[in-house]
C-alpha atoms as a PDB file:
ATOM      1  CA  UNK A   1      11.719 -61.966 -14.646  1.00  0.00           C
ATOM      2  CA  UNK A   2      13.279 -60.009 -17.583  1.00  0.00           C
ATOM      3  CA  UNK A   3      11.129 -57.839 -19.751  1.00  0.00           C
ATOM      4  CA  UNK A   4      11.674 -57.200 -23.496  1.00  0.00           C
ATOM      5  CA  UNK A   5       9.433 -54.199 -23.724  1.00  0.00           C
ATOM      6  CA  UNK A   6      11.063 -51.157 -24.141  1.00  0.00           C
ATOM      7  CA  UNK A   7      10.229 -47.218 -23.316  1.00  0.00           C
ATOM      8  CA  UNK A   8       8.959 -46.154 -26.845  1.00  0.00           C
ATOM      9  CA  UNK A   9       8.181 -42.525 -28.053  1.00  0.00           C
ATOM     10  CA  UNK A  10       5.082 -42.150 -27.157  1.00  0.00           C
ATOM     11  CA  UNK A  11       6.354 -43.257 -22.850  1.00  0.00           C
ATOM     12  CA  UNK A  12       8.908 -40.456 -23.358  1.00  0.00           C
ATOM     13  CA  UNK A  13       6.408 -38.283 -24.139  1.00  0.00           C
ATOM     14  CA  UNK A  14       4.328 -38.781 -21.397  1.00  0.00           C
ATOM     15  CA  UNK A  15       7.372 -38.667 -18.829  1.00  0.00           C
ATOM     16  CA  UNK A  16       8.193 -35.342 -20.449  1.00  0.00           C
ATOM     17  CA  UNK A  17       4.170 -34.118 -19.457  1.00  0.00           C
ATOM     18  CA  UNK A  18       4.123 -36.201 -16.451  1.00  0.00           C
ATOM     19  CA  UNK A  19       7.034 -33.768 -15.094  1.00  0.00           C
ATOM     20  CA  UNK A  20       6.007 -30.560 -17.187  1.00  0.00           C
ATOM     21  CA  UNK A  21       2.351 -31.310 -15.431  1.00  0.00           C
ATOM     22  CA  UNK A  22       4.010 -31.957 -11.496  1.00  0.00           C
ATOM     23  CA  UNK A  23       6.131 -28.529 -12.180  1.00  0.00           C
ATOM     24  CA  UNK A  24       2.907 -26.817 -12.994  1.00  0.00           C
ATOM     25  CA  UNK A  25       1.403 -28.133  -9.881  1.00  0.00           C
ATOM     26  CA  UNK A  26      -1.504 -29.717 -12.134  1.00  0.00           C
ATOM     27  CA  UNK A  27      -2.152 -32.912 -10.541  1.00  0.00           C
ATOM     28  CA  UNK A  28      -5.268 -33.223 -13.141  1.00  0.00           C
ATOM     29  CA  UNK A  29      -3.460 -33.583 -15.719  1.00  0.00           C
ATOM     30  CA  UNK A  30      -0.577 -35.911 -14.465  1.00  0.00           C
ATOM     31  CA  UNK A  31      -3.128 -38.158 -12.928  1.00  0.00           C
ATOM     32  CA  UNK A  32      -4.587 -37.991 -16.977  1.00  0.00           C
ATOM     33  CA  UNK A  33      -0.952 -39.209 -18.188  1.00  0.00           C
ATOM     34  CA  UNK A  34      -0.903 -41.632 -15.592  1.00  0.00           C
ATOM     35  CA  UNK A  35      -4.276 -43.156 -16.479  1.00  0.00           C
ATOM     36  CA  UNK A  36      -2.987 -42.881 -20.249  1.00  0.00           C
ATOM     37  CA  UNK A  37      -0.088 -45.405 -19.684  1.00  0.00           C
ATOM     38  CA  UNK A  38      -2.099 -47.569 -17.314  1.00  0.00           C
ATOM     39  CA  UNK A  39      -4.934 -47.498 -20.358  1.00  0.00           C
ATOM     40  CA  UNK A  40      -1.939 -48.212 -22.117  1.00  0.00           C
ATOM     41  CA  UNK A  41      -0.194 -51.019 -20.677  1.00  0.00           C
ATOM     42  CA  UNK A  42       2.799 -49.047 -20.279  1.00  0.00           C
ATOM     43  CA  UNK A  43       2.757 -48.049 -16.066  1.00  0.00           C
ATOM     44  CA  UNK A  44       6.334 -49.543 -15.789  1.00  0.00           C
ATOM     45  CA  UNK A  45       7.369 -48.283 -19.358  1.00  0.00           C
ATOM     46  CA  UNK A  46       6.609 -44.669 -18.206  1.00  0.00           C
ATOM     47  CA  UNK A  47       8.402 -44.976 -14.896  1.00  0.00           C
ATOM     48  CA  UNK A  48      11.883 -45.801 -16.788  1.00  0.00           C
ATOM     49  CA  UNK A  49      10.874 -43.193 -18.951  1.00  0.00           C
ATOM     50  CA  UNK A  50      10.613 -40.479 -15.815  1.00  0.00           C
ATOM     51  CA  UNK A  51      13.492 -42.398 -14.189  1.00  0.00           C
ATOM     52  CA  UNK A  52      15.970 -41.651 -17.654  1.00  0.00           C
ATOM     53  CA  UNK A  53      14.518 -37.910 -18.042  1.00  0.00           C
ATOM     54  CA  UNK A  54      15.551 -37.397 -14.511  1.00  0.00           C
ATOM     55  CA  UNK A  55      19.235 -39.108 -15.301  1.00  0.00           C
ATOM     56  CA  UNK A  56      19.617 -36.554 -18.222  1.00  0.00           C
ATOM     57  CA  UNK A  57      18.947 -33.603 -16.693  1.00  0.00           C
ATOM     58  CA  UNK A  58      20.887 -34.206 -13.698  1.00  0.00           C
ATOM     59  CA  UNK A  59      23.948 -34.615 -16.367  1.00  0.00           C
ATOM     60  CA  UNK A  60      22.639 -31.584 -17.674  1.00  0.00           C
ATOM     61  CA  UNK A  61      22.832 -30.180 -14.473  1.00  0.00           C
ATOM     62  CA  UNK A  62      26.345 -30.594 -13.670  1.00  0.00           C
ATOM     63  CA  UNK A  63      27.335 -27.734 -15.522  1.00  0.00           C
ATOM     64  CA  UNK A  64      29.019 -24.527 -13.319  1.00  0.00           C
ATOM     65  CA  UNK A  65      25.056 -22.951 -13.933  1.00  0.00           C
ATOM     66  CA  UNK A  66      23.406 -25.863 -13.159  1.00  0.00           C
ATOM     67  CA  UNK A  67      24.984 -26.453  -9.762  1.00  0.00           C
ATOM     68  CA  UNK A  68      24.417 -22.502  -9.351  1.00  0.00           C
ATOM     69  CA  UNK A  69      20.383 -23.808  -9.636  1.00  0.00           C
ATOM     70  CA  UNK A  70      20.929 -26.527  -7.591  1.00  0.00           C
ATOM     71  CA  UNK A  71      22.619 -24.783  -4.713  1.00  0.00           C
ATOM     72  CA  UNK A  72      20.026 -21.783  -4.770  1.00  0.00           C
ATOM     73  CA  UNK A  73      17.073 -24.245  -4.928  1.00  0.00           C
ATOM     74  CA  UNK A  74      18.802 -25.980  -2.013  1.00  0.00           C
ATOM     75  CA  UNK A  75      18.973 -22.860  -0.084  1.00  0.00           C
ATOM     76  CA  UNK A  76      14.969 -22.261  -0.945  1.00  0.00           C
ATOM     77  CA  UNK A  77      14.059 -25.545   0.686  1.00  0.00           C
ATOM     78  CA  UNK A  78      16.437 -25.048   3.574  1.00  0.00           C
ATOM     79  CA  UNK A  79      14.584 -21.702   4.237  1.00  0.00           C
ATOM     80  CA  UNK A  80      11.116 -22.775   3.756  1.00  0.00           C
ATOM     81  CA  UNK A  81      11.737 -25.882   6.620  1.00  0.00           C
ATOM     82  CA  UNK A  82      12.558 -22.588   9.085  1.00  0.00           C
ATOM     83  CA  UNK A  83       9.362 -20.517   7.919  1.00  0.00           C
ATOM     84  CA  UNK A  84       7.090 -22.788   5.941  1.00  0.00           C
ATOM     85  CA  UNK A  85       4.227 -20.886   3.832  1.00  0.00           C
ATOM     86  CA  UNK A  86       1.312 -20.566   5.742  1.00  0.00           C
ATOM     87  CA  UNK A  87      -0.651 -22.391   2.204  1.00  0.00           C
ATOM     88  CA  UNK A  88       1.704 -25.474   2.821  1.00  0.00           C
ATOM     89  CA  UNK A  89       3.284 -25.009  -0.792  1.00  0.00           C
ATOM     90  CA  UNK A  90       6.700 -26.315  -1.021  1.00  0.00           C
ATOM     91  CA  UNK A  91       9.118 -24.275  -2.710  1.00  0.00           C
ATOM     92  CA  UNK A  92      10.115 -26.855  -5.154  1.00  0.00           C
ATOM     93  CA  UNK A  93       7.269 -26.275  -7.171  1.00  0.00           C
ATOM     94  CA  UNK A  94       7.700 -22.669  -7.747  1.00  0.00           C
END
């Protein structure tokens, strides 16, 4: 089954507060963006969106900085799975 819908401005949108919200560690307001595109009709719309937002920034990423991030956020996880925080925060979320 093909689809002819596509992500519109308003799916970007809430990808681009969907991850703002998850980096904030607000899970009340990403489950609120979530119920806005399920209000919406536009669950699958919003998942390309996130998908795509994710695709650019890891192009973005590729950069001789960006791999700098990478590898030091790599060496944060690899440190918190010897000591993990005693709050079980992960590392990845700042």
């Amino acid at each position: 089954m093909t689809s002819t819908r596509r992500v519109d401005a308003a799916d970007k949108r809430r990808a681009a507060a969907l991850v703002t919200h998850y980096l904030d560690s607000d899970s009340e307001a990403a489950e609120a963006i979530v119920t806005e595109a399920n209000e919406s009709d536009r669950t699958t719309e919003l998942l390309v969106a996130v998908v795509a937002l994710m695709a650019q920034t890891l192009t973005e990423l590729r950069s001789p900085v960006g791999v700098r991030v990478v590898r030091s956020h790599l060496l944060n996880l690899a440190a918190a799975e010897e000591q993990p925080d005693p709050q079980g925060r992960c590392p990845c979320q700042g």
